[in-house]
Protein backbone atom coordinates (compact mmCIF):
# COMPACT_ATOMS: atom_id res chain seq x y z
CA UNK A 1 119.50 109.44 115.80
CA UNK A 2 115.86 109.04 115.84
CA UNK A 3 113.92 110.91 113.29
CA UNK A 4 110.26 111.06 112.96
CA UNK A 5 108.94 112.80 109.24
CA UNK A 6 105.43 113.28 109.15
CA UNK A 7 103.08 113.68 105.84
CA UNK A 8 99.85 113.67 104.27
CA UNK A 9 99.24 116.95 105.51
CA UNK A 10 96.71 119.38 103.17
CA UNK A 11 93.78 121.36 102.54
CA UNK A 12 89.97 119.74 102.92
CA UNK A 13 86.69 120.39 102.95
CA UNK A 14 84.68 119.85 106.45
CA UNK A 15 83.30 115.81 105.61
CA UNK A 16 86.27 115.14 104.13
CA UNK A 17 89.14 112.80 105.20
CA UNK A 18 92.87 113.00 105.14
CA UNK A 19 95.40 110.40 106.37
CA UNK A 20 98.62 111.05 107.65
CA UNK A 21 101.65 109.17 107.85
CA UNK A 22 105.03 109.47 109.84
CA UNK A 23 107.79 107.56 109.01
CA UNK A 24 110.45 106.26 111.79
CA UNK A 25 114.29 105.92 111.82
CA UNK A 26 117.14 105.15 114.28
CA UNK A 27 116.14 103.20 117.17
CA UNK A 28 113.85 100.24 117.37
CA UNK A 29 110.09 101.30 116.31
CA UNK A 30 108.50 98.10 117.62
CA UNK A 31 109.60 99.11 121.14
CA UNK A 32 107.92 101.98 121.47
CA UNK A 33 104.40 103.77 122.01
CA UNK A 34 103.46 106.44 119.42
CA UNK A 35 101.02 109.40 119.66
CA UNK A 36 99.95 112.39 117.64
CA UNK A 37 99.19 115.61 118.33
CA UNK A 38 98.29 118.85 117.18
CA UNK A 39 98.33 122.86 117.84
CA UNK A 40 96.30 125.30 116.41
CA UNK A 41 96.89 128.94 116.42
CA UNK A 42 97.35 130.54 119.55
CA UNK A 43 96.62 127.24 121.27
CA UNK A 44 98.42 124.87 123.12
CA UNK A 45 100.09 121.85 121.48
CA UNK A 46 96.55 119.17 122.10
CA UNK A 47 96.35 114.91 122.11
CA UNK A 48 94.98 113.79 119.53
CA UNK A 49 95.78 109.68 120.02
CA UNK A 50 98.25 107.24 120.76
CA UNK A 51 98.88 103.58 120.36
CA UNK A 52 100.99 101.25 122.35
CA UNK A 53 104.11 99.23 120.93
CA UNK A 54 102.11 96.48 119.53
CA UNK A 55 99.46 98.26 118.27
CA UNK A 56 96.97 96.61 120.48
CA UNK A 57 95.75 99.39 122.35
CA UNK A 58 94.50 102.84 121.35
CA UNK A 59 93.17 105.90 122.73
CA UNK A 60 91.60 109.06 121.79
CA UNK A 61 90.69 112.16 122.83
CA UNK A 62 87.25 112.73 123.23
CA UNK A 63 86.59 115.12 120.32
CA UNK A 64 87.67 113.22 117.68
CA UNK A 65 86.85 109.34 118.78
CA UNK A 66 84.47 107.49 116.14
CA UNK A 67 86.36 109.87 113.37
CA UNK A 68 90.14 109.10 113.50
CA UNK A 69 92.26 106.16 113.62
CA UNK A 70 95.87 105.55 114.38
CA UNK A 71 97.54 102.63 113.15
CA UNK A 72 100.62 101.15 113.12
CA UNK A 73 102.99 98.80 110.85
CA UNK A 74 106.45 97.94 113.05
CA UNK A 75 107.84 96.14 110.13
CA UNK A 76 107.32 99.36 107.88
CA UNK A 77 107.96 101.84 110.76
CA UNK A 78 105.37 103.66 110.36
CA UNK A 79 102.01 105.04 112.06
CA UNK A 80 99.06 106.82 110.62
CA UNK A 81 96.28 109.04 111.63
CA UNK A 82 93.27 108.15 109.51
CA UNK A 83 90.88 111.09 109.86
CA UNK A 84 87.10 111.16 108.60
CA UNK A 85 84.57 113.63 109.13
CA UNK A 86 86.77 116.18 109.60
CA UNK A 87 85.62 119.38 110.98
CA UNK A 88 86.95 123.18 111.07
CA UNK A 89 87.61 123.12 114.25
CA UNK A 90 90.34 120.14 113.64
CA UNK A 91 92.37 122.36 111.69
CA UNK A 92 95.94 122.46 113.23
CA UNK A 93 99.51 121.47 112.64
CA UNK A 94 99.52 117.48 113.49
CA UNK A 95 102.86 115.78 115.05
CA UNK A 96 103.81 112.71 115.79
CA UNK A 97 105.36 111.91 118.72
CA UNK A 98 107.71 108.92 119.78
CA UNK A 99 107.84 107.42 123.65
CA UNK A 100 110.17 105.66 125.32
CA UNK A 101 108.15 102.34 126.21
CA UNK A 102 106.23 100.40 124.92
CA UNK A 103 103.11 101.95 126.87
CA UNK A 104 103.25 105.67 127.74
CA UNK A 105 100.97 108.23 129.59
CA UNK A 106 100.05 108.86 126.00
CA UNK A 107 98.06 112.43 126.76
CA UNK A 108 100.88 113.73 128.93
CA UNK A 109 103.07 115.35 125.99
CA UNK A 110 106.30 115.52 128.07
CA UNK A 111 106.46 111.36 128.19
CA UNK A 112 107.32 111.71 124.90
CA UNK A 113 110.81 111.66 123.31
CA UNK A 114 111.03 112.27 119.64
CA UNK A 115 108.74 114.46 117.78
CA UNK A 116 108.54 114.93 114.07
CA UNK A 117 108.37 118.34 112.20
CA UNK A 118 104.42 118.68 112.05
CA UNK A 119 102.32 118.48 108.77
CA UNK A 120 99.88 121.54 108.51
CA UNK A 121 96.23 120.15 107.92
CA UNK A 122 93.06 123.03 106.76
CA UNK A 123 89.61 122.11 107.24
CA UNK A 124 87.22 124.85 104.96
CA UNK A 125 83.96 124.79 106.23
């Protein structure tokens, strides 16, 4: 049973930076493209970035390119959101998501699988 546990969630002043982490279990993590997303209030759930199997190839959404980062280690099963310069307006709840190939149609949030539980980030202005 795959399970995806998200972290690093908090509270942060706008020019601050967080990172998050999510943690993978039960099925083969180097086989598989990641993402992360996140919903605000009364919004729907957003992209916020994916990366492919190997970690070669990355995309953003618009609003936050030049400002967060997702990485990956396959041999610690894990992916992370590096965020800098964060801004009100990126306060949400922040998942990770889990696809089932290598390469996904990362923005598209029904190609993906597994999702973890969502760690709540707050940026004060």
């Amino acid at each position: 049973q795959v399970q995806l546990v998200e972290s690093g969630g908090g509270l942060v002043q706008a020019g601050g930076s967080l990172r998050l982490s999510c943690a993978a279990s039960g099925r083969t993590f180097s086989n598989y493209a990641m993402g992360w997303f996140r919903q605000a209030p009364g919004k729907e759930r957003e992209f916020v970035g994916g990366v492919s199997s190997n970690g070669l190839y990355r995309y953003y959404t618009d609003s936050v390119k030049g400002r967060f980062t997702i990485s990956r280690d396959n041999a610690r099963k894990t992916v992370w959101l590096q965020m800098n310069s964060l801004k009100a307006e990126d306060t949400a709840v922040y998942y990770c998501a889990q696809g089932n190939s290598p390469s996904d149609n990362y923005r598209n949030p029904s190609t993906y699988v597994y999702w973890g539980q969502g760690t709540q980030v707050t940026v004060s202005s």
